[in-house]
C-alpha atoms as a PDB file:
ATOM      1  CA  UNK A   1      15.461   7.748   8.363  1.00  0.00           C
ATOM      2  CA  UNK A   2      15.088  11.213   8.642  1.00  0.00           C
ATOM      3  CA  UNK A   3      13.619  14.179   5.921  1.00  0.00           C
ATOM      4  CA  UNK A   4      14.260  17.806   6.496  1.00  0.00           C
ATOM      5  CA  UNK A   5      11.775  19.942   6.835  1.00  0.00           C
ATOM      6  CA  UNK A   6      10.357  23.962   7.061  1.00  0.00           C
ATOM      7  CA  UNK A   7      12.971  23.861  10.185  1.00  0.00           C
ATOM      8  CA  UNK A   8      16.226  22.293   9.269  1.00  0.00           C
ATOM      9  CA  UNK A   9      17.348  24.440   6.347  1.00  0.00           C
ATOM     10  CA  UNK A  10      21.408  23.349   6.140  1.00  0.00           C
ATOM     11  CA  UNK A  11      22.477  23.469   2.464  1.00  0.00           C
ATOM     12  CA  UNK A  12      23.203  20.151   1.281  1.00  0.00           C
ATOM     13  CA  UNK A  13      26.794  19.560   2.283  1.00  0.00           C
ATOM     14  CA  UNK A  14      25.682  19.946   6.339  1.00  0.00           C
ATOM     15  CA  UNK A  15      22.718  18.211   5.860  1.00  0.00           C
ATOM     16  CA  UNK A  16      25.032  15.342   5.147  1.00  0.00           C
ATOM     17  CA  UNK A  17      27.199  15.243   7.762  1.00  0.00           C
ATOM     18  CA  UNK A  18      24.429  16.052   9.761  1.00  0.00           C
ATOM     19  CA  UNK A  19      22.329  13.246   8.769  1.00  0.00           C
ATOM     20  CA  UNK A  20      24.746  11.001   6.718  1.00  0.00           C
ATOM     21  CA  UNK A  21      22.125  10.978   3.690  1.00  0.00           C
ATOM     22  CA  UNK A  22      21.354  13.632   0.692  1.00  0.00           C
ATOM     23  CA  UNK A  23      18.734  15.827   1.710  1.00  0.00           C
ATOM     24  CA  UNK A  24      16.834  13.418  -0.512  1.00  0.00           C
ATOM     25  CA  UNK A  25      17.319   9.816  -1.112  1.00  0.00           C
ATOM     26  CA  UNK A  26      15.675   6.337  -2.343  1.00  0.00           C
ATOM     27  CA  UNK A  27      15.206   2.949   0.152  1.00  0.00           C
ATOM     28  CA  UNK A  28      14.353   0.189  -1.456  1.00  0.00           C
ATOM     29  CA  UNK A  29      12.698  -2.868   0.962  1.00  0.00           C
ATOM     30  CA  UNK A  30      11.328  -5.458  -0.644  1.00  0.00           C
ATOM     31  CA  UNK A  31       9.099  -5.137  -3.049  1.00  0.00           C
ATOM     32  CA  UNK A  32       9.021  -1.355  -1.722  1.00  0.00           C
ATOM     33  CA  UNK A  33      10.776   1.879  -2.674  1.00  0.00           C
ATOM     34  CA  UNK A  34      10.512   4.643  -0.220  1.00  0.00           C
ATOM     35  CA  UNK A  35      11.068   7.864  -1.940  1.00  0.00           C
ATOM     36  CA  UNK A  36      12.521  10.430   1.030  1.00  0.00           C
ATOM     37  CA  UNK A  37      11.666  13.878  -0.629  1.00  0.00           C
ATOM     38  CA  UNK A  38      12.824  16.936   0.502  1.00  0.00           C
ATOM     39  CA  UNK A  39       9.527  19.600   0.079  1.00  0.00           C
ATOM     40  CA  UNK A  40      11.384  22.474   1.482  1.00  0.00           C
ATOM     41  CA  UNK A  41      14.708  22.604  -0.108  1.00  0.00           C
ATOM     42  CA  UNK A  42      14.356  25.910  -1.639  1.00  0.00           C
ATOM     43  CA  UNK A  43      16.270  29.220   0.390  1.00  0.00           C
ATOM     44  CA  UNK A  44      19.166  27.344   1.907  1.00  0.00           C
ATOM     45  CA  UNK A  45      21.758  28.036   4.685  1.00  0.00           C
ATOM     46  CA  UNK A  46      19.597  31.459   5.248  1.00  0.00           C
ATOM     47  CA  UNK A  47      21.833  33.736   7.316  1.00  0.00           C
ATOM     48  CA  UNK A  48      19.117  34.375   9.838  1.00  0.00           C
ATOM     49  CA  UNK A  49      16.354  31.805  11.084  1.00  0.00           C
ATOM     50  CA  UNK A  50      13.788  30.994   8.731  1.00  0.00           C
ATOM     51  CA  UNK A  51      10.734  29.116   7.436  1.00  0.00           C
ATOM     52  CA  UNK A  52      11.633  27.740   5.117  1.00  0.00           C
ATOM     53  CA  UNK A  53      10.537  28.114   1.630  1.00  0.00           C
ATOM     54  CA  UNK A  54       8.405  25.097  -0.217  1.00  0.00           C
ATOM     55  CA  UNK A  55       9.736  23.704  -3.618  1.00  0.00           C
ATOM     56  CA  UNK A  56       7.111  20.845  -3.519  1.00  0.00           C
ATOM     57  CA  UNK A  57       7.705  17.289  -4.797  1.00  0.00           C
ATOM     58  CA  UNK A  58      10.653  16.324  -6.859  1.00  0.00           C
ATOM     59  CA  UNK A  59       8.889  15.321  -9.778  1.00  0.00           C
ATOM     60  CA  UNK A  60      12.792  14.445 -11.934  1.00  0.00           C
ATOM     61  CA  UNK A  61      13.171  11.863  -8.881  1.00  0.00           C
ATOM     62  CA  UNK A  62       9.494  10.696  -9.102  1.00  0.00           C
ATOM     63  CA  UNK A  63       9.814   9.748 -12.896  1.00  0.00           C
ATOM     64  CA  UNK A  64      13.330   8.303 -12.406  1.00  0.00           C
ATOM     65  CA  UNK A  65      12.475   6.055  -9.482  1.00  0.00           C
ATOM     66  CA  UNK A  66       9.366   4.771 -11.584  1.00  0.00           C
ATOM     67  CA  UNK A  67      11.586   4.024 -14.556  1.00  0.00           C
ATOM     68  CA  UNK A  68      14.221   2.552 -12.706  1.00  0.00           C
ATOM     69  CA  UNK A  69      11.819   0.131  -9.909  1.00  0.00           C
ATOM     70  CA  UNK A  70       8.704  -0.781 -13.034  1.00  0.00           C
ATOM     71  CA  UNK A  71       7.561  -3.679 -10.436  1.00  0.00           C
ATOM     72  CA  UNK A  72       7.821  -1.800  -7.174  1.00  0.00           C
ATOM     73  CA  UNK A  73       5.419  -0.094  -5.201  1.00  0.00           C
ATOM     74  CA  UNK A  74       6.288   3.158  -4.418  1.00  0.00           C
ATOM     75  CA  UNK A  75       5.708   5.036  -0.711  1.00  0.00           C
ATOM     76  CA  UNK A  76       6.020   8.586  -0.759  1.00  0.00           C
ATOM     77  CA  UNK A  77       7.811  10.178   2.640  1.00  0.00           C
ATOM     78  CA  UNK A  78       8.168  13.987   2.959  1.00  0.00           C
ATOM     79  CA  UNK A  79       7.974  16.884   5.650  1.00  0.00           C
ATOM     80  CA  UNK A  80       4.366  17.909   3.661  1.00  0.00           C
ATOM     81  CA  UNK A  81       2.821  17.719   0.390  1.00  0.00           C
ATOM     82  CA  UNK A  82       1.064  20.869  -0.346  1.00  0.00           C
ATOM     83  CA  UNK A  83      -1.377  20.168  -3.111  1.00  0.00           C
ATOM     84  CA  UNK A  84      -1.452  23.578  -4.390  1.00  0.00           C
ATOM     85  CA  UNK A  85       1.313  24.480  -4.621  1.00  0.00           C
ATOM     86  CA  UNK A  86       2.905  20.895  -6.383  1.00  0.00           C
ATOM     87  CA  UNK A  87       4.033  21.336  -9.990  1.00  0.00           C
ATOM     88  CA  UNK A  88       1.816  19.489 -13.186  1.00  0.00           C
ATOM     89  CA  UNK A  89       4.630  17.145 -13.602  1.00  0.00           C
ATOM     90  CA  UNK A  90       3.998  16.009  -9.882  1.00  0.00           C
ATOM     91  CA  UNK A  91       0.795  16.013 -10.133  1.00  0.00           C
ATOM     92  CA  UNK A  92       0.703  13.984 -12.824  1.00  0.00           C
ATOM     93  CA  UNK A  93       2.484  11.498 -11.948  1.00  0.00           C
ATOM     94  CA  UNK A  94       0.756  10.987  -8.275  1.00  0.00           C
ATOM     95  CA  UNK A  95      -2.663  10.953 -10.515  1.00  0.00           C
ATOM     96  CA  UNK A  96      -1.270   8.524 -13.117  1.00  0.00           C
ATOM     97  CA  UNK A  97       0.914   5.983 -11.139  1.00  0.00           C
ATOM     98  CA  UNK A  98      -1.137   3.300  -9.395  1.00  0.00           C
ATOM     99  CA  UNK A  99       1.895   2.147  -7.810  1.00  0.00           C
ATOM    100  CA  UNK A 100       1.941   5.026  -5.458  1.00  0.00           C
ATOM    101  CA  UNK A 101       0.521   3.576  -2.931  1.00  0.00           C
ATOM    102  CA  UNK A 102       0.585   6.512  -0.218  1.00  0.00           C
ATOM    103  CA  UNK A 103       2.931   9.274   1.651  1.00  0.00           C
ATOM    104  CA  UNK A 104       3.828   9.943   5.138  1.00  0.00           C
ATOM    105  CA  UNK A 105       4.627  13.718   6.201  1.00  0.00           C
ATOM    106  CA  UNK A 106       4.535  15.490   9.130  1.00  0.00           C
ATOM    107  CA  UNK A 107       3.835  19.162   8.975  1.00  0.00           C
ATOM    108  CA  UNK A 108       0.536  19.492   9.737  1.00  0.00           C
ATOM    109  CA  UNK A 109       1.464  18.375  13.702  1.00  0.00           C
ATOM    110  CA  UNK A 110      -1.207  15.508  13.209  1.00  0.00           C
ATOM    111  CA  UNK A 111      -1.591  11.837  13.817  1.00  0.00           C
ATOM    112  CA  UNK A 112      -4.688  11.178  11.285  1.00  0.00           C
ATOM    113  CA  UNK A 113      -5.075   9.957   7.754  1.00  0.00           C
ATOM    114  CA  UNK A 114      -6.273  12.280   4.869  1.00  0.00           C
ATOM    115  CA  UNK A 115      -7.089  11.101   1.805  1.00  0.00           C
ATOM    116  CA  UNK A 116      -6.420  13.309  -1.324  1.00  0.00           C
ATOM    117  CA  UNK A 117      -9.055  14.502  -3.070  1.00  0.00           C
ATOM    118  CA  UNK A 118     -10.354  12.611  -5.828  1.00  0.00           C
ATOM    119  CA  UNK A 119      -8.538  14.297  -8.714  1.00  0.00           C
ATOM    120  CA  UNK A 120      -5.075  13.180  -6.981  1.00  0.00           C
ATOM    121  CA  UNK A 121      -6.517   9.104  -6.767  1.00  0.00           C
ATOM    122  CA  UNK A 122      -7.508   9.644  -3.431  1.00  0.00           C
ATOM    123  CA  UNK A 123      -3.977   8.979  -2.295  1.00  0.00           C
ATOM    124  CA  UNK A 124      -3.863   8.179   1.368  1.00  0.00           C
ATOM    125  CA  UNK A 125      -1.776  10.638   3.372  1.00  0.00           C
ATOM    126  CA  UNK A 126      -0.469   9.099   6.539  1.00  0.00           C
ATOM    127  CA  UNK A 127       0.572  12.029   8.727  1.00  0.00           C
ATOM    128  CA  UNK A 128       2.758  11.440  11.534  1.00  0.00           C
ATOM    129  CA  UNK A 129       2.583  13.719  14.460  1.00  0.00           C
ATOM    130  CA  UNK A 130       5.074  15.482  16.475  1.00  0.00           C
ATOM    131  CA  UNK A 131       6.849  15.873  19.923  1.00  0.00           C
ATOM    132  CA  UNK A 132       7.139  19.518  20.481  1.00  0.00           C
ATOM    133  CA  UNK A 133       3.675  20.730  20.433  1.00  0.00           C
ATOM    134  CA  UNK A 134       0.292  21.019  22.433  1.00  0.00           C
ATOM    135  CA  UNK A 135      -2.921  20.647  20.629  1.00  0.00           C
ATOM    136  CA  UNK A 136      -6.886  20.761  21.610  1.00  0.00           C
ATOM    137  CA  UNK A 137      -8.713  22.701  24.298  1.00  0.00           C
ATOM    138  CA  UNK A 138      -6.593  20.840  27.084  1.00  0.00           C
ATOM    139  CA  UNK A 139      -3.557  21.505  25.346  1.00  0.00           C
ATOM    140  CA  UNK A 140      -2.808  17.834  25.848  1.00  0.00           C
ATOM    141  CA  UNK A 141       1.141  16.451  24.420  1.00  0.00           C
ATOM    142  CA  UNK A 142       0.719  15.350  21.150  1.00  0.00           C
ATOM    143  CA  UNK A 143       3.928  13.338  21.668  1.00  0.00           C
ATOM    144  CA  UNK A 144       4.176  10.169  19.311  1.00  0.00           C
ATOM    145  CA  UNK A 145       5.024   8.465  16.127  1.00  0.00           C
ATOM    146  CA  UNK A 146       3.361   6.267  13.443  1.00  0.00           C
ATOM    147  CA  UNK A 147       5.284   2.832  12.774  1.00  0.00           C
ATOM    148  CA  UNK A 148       4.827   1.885   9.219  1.00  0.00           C
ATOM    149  CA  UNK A 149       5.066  -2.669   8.670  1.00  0.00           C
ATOM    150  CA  UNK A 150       5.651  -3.409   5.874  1.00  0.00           C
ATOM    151  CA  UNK A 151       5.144  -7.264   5.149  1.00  0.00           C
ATOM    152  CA  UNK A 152       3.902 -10.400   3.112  1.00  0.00           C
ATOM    153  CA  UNK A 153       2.947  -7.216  -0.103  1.00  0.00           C
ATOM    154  CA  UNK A 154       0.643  -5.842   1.970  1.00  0.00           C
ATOM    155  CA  UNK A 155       1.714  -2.126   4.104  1.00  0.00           C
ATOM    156  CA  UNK A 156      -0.198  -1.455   7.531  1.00  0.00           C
ATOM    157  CA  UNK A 157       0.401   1.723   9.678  1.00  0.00           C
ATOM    158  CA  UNK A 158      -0.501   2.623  13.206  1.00  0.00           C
ATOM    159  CA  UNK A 159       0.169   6.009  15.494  1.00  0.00           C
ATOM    160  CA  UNK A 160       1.801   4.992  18.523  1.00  0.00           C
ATOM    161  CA  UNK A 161       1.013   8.074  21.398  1.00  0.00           C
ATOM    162  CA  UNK A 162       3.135   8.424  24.087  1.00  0.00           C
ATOM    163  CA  UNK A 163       1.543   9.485  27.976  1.00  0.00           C
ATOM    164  CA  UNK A 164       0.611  12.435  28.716  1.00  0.00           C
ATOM    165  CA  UNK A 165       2.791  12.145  31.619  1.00  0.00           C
ATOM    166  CA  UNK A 166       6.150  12.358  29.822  1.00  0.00           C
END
């Protein structure tokens, strides 16, 4: 399951054949909905390469998916959550929903967990890496992915890093 990101800015129509999904979507597994955001779905089909432009979470989706799943947990998945710039209706929804458990996104090019600060519940972001870039002093391949298990209520994650090598 894929999310676009700052990169992949096809209108909605070639994001779909592209992808065979909406540019944003719901999965529901077990007692689980994943909420696929799109976080940079502002200035689309740009007629020269671009950046992107960040239109934070969708808080409409939030609300409805929390309506529509009251005894689901909900895990958040986009390209980045940028807590200044998110709106007061996402905001306060992240701060007031216990059953947001956490979010994945990958922006940031890292492989480590932040946790929000405490006015957001200290939500656990799980970021996911990359495979294009070189980070550090060594420029060592940050090549990998993080494997989310979901099982038995519970959620676990781990970043698996490929070889240097590759």
């Amino acid at each position: 399951y894929m999310v676009p990101g700052n990169h992949e800015q096809y209108g909605h129509e070639t994001w779909q054949k592209i992808c065979g999904r909406p540019r944003e979507y719901v999965l529901l597994y077990g007692e689980y909905v994943i909420v696929m955001l799109d976080t940079f779905g502002g200035e689309l089909d740009p007629t020269e390469n671009s950046d992107g432009c960040y239109t934070g979470i969708n808080a409409q989706l939030l609300s409805q998916v929390l309506e529509d799943y009251p005894d689901r947990k909900v895990i958040l998945c986009a390209h980045d959550i940028l807590l200044d710039k998110e709106s007061e209706a996402a905001r306060n929804l992240i701060c007031r929903e216990t059953r947001i458990v956490c979010a994945f996104a990958g922006h940031m090019h890292r492989d480590n967990v932040l946790l929000l600060p405490d006015s957001w519940r200290n939500l656990p972001v799980f970021y996911c890496g990359n495979f294009s870039d070189y980070w550090g002093a060594r420029k060592k391949k940050n090549w990998g992915y993080r494997i989310l298990e979901l099982a038995n209520g519970r959620f676990s994650t781990e970043y698996m890093r490929f070889s240097d090598t590759l």
